[in-house]
N, C-alpha and C. Protein backbone atom coordinates (compact mmCIF):
# COMPACT_ATOMS: atom_id res chain seq x y z
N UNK A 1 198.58 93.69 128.17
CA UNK A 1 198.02 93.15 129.39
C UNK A 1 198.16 94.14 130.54
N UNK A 2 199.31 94.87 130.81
CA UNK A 2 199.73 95.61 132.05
C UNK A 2 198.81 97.19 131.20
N UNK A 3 198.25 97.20 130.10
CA UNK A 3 197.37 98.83 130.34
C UNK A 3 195.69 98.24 130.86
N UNK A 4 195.44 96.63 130.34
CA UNK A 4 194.35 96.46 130.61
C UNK A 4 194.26 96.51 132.35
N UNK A 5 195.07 96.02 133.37
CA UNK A 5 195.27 96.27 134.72
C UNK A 5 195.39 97.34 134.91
N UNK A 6 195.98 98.26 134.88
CA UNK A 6 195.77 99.70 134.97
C UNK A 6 194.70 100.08 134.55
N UNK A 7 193.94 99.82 133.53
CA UNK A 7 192.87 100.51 133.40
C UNK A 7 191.50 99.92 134.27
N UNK A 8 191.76 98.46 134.68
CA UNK A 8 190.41 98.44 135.31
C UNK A 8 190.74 98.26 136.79
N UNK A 9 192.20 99.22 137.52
CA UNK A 9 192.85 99.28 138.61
C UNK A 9 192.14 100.69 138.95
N UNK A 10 192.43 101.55 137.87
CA UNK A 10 191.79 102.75 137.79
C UNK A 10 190.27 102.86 138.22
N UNK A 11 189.73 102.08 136.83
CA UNK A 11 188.00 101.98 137.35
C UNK A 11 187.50 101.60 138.78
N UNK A 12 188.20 101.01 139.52
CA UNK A 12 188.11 99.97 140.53
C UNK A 12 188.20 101.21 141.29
N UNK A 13 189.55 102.55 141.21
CA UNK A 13 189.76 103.25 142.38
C UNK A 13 188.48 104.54 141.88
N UNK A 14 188.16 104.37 140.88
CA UNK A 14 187.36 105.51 140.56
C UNK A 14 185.78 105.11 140.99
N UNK A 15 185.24 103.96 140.88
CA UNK A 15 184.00 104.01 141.42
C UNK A 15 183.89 103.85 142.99
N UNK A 16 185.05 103.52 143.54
CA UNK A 16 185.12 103.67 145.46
C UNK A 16 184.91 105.16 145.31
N UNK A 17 185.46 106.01 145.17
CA UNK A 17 186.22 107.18 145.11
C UNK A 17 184.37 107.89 144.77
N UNK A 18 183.63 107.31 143.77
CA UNK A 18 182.71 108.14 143.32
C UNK A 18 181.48 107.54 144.38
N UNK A 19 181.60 106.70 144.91
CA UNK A 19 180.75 106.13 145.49
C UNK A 19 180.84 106.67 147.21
N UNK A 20 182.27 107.01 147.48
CA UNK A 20 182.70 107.29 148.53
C UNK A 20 182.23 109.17 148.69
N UNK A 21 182.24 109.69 147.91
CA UNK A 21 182.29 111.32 148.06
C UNK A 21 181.03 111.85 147.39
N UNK A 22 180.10 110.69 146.71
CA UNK A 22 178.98 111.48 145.77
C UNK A 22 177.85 111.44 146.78
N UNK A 23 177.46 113.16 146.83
CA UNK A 23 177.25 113.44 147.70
C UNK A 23 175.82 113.27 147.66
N UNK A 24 175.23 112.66 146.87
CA UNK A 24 173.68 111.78 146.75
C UNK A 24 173.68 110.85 147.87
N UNK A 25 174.90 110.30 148.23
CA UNK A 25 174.82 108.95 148.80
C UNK A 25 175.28 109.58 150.32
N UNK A 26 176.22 110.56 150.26
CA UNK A 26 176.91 110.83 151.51
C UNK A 26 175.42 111.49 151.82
N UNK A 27 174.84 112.01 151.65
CA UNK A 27 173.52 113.02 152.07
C UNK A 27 172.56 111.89 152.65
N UNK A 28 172.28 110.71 152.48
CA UNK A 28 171.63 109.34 153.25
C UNK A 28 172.51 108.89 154.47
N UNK A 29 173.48 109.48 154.66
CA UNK A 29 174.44 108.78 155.50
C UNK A 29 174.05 109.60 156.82
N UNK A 30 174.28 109.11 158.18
CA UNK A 30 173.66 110.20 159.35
C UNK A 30 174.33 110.75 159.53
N UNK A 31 175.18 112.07 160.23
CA UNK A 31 176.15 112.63 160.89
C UNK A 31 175.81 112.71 162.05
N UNK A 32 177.53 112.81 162.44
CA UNK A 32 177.55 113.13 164.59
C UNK A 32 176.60 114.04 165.04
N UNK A 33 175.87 115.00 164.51
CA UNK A 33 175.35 116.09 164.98
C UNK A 33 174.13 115.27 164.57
N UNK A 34 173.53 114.98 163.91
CA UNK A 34 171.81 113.62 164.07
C UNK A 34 171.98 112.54 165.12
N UNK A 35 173.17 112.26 164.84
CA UNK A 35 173.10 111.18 165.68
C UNK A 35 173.53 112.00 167.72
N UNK A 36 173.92 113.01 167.69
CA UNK A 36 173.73 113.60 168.97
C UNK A 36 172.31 113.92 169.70
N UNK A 37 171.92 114.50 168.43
CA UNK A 37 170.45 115.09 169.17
C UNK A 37 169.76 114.00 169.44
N UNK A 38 170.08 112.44 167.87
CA UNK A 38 168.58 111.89 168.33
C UNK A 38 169.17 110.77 169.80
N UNK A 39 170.01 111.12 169.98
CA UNK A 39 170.42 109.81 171.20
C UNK A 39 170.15 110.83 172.34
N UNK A 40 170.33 111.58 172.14
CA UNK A 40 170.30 112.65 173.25
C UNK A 40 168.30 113.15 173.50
N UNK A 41 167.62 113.27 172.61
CA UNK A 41 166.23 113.37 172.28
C UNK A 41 165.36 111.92 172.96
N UNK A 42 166.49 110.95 172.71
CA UNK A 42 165.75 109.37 173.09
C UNK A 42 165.56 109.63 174.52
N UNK A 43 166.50 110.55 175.59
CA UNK A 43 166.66 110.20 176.76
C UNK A 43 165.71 111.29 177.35
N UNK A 44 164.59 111.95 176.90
CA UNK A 44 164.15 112.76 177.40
C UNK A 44 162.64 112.82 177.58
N UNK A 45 161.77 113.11 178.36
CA UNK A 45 160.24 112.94 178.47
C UNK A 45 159.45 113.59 177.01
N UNK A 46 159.97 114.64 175.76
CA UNK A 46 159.05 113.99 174.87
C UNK A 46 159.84 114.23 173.48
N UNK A 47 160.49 112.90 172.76
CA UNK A 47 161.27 113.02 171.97
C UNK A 47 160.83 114.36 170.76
N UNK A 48 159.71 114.59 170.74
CA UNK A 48 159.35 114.65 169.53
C UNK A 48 159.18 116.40 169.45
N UNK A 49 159.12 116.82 171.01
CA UNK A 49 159.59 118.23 170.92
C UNK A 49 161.01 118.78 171.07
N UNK A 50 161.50 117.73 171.83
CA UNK A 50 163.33 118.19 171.54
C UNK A 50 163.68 117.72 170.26
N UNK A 51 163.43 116.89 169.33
CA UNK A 51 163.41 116.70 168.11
C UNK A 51 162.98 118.24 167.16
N UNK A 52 162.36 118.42 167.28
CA UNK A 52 161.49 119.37 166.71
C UNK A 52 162.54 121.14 167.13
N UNK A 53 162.54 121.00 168.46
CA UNK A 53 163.09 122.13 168.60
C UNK A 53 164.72 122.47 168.67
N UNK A 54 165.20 121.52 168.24
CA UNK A 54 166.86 121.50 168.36
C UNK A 54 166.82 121.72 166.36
N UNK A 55 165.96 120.89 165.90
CA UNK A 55 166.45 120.78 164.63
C UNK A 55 165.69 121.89 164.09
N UNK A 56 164.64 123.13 164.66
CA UNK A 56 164.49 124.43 164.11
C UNK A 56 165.01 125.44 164.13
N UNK A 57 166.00 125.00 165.07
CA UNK A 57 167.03 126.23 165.73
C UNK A 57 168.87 126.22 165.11
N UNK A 58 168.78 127.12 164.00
CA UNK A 58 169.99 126.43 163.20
C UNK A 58 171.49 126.34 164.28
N UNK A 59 171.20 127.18 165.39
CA UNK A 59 172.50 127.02 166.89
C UNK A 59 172.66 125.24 167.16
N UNK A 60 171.51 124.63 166.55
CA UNK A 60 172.10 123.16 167.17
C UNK A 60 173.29 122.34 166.11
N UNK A 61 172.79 122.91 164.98
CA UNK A 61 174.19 122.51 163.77
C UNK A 61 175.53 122.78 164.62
N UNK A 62 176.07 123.67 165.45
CA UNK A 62 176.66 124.06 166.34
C UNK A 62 177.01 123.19 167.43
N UNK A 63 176.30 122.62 167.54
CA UNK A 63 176.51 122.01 169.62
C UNK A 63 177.12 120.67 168.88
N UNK A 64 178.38 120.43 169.87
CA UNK A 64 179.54 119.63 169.55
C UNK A 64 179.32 118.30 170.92
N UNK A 65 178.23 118.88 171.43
CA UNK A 65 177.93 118.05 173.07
C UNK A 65 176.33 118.47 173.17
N UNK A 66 176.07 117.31 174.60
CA UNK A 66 174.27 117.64 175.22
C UNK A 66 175.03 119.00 175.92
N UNK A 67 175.77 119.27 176.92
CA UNK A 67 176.12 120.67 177.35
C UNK A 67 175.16 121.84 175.93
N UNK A 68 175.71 121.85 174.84
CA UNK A 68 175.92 122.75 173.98
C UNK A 68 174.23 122.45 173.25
N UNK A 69 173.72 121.51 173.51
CA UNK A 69 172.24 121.36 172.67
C UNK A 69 170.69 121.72 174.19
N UNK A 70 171.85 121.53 175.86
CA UNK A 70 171.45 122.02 176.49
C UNK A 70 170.77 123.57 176.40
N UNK A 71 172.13 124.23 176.17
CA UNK A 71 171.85 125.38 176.02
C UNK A 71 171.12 126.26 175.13
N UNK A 72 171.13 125.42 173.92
CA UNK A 72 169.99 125.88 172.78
C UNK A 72 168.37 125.66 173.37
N UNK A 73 168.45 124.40 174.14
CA UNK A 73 166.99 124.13 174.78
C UNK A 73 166.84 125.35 175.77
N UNK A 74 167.59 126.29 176.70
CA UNK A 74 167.31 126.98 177.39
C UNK A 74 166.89 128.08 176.79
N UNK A 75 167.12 128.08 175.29
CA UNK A 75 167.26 129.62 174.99
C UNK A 75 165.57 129.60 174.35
N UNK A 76 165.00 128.08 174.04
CA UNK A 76 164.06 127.91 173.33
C UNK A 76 162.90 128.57 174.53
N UNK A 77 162.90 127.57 175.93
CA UNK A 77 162.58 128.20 177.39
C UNK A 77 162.17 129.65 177.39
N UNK A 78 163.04 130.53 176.68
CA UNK A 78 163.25 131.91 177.21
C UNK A 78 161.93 132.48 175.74
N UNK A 79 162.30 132.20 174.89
CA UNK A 79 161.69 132.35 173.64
C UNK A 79 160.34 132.27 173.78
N UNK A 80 159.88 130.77 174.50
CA UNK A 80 158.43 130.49 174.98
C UNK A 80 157.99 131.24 175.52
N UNK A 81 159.12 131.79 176.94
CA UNK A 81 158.48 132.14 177.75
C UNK A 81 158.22 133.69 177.54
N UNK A 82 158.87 134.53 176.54
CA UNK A 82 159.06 136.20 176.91
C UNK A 82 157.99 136.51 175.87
N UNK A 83 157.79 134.98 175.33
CA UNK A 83 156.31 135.02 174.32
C UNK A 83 154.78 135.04 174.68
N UNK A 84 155.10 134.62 175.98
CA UNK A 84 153.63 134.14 176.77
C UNK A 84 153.74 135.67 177.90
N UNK A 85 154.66 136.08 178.42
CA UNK A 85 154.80 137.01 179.04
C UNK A 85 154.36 138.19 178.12
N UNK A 86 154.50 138.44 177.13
CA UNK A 86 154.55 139.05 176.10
C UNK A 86 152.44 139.35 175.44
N UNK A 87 152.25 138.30 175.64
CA UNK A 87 150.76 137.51 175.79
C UNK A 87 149.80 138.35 176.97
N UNK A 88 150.43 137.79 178.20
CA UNK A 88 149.82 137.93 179.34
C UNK A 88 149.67 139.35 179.13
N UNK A 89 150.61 140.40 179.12
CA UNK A 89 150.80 141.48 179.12
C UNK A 89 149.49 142.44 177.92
N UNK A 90 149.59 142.12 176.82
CA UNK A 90 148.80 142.48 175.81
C UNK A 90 147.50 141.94 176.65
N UNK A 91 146.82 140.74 177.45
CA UNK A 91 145.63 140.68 178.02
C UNK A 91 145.84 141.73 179.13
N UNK A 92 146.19 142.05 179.81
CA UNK A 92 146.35 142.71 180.94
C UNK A 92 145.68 144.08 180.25
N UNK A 93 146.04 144.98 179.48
CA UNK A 93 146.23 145.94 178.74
C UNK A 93 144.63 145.98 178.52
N UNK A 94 144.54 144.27 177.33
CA UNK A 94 143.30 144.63 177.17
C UNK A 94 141.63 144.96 178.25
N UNK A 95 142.12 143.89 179.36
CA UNK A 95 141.50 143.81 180.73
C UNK A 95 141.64 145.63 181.09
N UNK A 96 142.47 146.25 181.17
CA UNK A 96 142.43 147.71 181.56
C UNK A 96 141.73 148.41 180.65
N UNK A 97 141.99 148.22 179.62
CA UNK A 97 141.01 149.13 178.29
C UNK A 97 139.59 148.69 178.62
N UNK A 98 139.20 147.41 178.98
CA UNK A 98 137.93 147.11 178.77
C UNK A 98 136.94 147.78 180.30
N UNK A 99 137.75 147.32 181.65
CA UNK A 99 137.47 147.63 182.43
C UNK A 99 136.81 149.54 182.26
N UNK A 100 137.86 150.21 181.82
CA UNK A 100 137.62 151.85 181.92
C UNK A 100 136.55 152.22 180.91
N UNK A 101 136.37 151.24 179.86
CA UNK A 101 135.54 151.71 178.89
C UNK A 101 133.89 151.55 179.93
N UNK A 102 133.27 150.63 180.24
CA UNK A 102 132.57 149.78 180.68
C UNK A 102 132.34 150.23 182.70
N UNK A 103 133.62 150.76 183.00
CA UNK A 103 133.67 150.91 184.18
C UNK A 103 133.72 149.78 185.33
N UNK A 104 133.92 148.47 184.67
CA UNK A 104 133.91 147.34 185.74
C UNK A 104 134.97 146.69 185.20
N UNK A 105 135.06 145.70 186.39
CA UNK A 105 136.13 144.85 186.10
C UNK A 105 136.11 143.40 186.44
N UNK A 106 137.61 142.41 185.88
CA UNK A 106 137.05 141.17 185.77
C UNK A 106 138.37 140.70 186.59
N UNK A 107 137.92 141.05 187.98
CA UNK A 107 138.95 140.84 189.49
C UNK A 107 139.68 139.56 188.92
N UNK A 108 138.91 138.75 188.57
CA UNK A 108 139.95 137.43 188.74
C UNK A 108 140.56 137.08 187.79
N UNK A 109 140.08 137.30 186.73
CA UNK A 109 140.90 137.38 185.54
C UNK A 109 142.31 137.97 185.73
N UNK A 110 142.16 139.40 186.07
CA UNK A 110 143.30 140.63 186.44
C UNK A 110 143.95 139.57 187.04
N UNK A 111 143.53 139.53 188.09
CA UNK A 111 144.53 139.18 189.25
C UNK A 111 145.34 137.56 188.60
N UNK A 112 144.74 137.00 188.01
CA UNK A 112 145.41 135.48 187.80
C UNK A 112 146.39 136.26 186.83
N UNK A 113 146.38 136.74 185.73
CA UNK A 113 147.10 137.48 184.99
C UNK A 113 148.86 138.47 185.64
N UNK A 114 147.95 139.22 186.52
CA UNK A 114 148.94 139.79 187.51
C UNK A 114 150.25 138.69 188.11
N UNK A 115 149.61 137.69 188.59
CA UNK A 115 150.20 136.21 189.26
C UNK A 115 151.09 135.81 187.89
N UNK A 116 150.07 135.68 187.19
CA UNK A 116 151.48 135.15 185.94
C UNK A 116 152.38 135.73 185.31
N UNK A 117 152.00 137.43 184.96
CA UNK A 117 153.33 138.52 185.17
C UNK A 117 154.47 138.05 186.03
N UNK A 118 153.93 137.65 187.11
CA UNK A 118 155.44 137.61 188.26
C UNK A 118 156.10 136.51 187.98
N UNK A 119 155.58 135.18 187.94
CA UNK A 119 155.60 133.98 187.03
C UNK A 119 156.49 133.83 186.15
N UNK A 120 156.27 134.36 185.13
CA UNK A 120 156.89 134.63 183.86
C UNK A 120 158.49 135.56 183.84
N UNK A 121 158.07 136.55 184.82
CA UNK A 121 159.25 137.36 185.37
C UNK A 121 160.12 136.75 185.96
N UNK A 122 159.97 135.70 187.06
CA UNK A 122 160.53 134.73 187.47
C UNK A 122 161.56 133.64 186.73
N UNK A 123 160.75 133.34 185.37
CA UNK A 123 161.54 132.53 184.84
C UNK A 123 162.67 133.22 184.12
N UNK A 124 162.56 134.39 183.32
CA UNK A 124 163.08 134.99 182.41
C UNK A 124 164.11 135.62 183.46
N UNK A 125 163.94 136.19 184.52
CA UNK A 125 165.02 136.88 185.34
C UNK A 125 165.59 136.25 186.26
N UNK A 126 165.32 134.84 186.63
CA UNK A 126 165.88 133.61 187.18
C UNK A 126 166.27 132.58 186.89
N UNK A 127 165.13 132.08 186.32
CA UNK A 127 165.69 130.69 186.15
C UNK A 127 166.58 130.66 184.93
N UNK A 128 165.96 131.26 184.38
CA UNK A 128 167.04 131.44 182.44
C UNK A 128 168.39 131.58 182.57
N UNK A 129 168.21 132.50 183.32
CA UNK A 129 170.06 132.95 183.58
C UNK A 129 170.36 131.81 184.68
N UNK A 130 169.80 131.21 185.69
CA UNK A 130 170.50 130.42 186.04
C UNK A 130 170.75 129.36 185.50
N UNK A 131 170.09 128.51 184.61
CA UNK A 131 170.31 127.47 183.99
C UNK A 131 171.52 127.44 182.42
N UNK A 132 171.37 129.29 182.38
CA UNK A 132 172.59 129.53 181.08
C UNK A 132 173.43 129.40 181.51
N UNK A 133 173.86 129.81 183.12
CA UNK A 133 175.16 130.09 183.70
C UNK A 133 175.36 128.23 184.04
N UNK A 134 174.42 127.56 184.15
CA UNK A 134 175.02 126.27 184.76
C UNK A 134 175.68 125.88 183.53
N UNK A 135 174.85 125.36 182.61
CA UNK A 135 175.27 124.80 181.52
C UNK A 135 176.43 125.20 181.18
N UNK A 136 176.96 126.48 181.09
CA UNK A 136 178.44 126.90 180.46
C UNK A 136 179.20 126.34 181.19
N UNK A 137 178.82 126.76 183.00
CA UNK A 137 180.17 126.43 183.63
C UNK A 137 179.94 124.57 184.16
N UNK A 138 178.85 124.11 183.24
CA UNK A 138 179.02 122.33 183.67
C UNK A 138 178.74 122.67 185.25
N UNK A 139 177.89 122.80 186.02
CA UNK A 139 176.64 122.85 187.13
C UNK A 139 175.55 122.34 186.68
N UNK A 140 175.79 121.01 186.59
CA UNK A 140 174.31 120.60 185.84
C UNK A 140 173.40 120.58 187.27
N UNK A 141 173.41 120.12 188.11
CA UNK A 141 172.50 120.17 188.68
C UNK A 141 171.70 121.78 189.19
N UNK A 142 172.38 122.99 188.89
CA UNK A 142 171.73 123.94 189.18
C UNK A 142 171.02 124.24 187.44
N UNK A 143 171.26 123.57 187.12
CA UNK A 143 170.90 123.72 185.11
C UNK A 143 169.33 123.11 185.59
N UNK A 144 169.16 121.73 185.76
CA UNK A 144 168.27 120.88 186.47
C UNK A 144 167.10 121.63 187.15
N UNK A 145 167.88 122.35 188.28
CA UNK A 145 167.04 123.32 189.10
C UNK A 145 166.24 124.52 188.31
N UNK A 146 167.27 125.25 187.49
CA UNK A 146 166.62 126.58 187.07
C UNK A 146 165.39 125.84 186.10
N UNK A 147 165.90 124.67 185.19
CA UNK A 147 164.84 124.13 184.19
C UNK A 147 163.55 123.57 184.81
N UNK A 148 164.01 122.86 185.75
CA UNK A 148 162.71 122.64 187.07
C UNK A 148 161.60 123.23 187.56
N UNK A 149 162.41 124.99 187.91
CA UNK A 149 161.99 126.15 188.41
C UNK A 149 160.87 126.45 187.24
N UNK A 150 161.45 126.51 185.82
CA UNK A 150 160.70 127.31 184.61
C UNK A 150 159.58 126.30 184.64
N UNK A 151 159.70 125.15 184.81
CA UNK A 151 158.51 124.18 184.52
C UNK A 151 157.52 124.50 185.53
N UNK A 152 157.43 124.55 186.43
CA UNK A 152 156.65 124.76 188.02
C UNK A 152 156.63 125.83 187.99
N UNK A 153 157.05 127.44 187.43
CA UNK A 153 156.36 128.50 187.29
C UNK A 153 155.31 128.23 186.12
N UNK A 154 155.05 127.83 185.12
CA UNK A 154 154.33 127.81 183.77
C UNK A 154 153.37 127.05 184.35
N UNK A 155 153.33 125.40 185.43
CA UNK A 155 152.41 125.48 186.02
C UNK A 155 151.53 126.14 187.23
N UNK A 156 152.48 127.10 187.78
CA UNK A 156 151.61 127.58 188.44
C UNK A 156 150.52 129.02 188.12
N UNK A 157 151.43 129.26 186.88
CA UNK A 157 150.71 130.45 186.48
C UNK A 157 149.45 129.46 185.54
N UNK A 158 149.29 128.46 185.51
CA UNK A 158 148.02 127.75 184.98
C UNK A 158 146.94 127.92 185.93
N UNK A 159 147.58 127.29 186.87
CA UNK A 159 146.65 127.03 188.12
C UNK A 159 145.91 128.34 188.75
N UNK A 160 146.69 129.51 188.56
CA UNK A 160 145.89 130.59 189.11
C UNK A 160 144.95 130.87 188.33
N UNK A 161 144.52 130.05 187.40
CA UNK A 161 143.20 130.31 186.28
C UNK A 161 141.85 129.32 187.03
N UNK A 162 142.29 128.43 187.80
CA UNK A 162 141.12 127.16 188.25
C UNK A 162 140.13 127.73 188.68
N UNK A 163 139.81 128.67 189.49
CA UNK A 163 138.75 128.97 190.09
C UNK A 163 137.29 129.53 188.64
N UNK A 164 138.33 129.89 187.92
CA UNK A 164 137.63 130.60 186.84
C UNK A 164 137.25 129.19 185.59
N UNK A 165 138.16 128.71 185.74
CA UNK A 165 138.20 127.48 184.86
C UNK A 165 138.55 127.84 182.93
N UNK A 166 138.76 128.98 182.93
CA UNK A 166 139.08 129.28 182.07
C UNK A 166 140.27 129.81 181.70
N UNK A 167 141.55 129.27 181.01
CA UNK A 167 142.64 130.08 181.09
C UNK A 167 142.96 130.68 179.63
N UNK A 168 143.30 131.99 179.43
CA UNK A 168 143.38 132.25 177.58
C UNK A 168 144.83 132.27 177.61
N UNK A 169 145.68 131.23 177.89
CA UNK A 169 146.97 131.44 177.73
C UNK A 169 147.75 129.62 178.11
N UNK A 170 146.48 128.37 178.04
CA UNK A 170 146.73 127.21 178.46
C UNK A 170 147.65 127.00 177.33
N UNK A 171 147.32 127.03 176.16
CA UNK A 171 148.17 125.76 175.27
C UNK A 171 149.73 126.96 175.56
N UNK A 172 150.53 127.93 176.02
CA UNK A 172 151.67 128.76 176.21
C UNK A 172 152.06 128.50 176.69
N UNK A 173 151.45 128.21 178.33
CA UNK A 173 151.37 127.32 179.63
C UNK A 173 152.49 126.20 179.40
N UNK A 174 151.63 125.26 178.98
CA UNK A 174 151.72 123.90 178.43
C UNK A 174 153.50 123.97 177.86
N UNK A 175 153.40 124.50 176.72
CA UNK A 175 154.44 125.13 175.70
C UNK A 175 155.90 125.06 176.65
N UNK A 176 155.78 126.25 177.26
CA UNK A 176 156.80 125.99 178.25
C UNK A 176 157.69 125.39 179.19
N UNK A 177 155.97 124.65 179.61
CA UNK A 177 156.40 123.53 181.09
C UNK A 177 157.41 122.40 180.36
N UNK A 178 156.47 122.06 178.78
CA UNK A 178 157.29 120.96 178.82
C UNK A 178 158.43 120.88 177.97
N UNK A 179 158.86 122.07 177.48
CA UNK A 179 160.28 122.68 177.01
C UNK A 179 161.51 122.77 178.09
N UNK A 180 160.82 123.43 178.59
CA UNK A 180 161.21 122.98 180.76
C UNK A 180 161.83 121.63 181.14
N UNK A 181 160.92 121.21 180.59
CA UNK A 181 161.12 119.12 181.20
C UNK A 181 162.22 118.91 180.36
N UNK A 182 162.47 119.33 179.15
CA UNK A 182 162.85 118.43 178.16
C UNK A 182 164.46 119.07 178.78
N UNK A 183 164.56 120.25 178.68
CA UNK A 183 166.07 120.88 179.52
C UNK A 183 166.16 120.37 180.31
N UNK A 184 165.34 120.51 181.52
CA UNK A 184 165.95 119.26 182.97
C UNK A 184 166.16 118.32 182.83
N UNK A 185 165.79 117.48 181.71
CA UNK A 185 166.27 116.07 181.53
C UNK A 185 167.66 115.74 180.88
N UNK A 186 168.13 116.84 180.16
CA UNK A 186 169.01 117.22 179.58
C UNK A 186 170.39 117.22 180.73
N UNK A 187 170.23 117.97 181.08
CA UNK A 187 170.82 118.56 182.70
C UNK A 187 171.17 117.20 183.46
N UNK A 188 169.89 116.25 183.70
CA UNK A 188 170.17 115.10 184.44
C UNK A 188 171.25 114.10 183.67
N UNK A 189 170.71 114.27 182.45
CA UNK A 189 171.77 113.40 181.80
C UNK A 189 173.38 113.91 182.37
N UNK A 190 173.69 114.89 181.93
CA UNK A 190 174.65 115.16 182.11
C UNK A 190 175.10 115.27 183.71
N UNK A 191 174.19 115.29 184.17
CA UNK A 191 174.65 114.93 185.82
C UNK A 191 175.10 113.63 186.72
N UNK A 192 174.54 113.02 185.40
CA UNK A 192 174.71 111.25 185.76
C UNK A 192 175.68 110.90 185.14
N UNK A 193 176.38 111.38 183.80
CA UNK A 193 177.01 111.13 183.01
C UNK A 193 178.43 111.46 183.90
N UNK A 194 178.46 112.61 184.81
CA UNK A 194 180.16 112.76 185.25
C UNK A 194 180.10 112.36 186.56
């Protein structure tokens, strides 16, 4: 009688035990780091790109806090942006090649281009670093600001396209501003939170 209890004392601790650690089952289960981003993703103007861009960026496996998934969103900001700068620049180039070949030029094009050079320069040599430096040292509200700043440069370098009505750099634009939003909202959280 006392091996049949032991033996189905055993079974009893062996299927918790297999049920508890088999990692088929633990792999359905959520962890702190899903459950950070997506509570943290819920509180922001568009879940589905801070969703998207925290969980492509393997630095968010990393972030132990919104501070720390903050900062991955800023770096995404910089990425957008030295990409579209990066953009603008290659049109600029091409606008000069075409102009000298041809001998004319396409003033407003240049010039909206020129405007978003500075734009773009703006964010990457301002606001980026200011919103990296908030986030580390917990300044959310200058985090807020610099992410603010990047959003309202990306639209304004849109806007210097209106007269023309044509911009070859809208959906980058776009890209940014609201990578922008999704950090300042980030920022607010944490500004409300202490």
């Amino acid at each position: 009688m006392k091996n049949i209890i032991a033996m189905y004392s055993f079974a009893v601790v062996f299927v918790i035990f297999s049920l508890t650690f088999s990692p088929q089952l633990t792999h359905c289960r959520p962890n702190k780091l899903d459950d950070l981003i997506e509570s943290t993703c819920k509180q922001t103007p568009n879940y589905n790109l801070c969703i998207s861009s925290l969980q492509s960026d393997p630095r968010s496996s990393k972030a132990t806090n919104v501070e720390g998934l903050g900062l991955v969103m800023v770096d995404v900001v910089k990425s957008k942006a030295q990409a579209t700068l990066d953009r603008i620049n290659q049109l600029l180039k091409q606008q000069k090649s075409s102009s000298t070949s041809t001998g004319t030029t396409t003033s407003t094009l240049k010039q909206a281009l020129d405007q978003c050079a500075l734009n773009y320069g703006a964010i990457l040599n301002g606001d980026i670093p200011q919103a990296t430096e908030a986030f580390t040292k917990g300044d959310f509200k200058f985090a807020q600001q610099g992410s603010d700043d990047a959003a309202n440069e990306a639209n304004l370098c849109e806007n210097e396209f209106t007269p023309s009505g044509s911009s070859p750099i809208t959906q980058m634009n776009k890209d940014v501003h609201d990578v922008a939003l999704v950090t300042s909202s980030m920022a607010k959280m944490l500004l409300f939170a202490y």
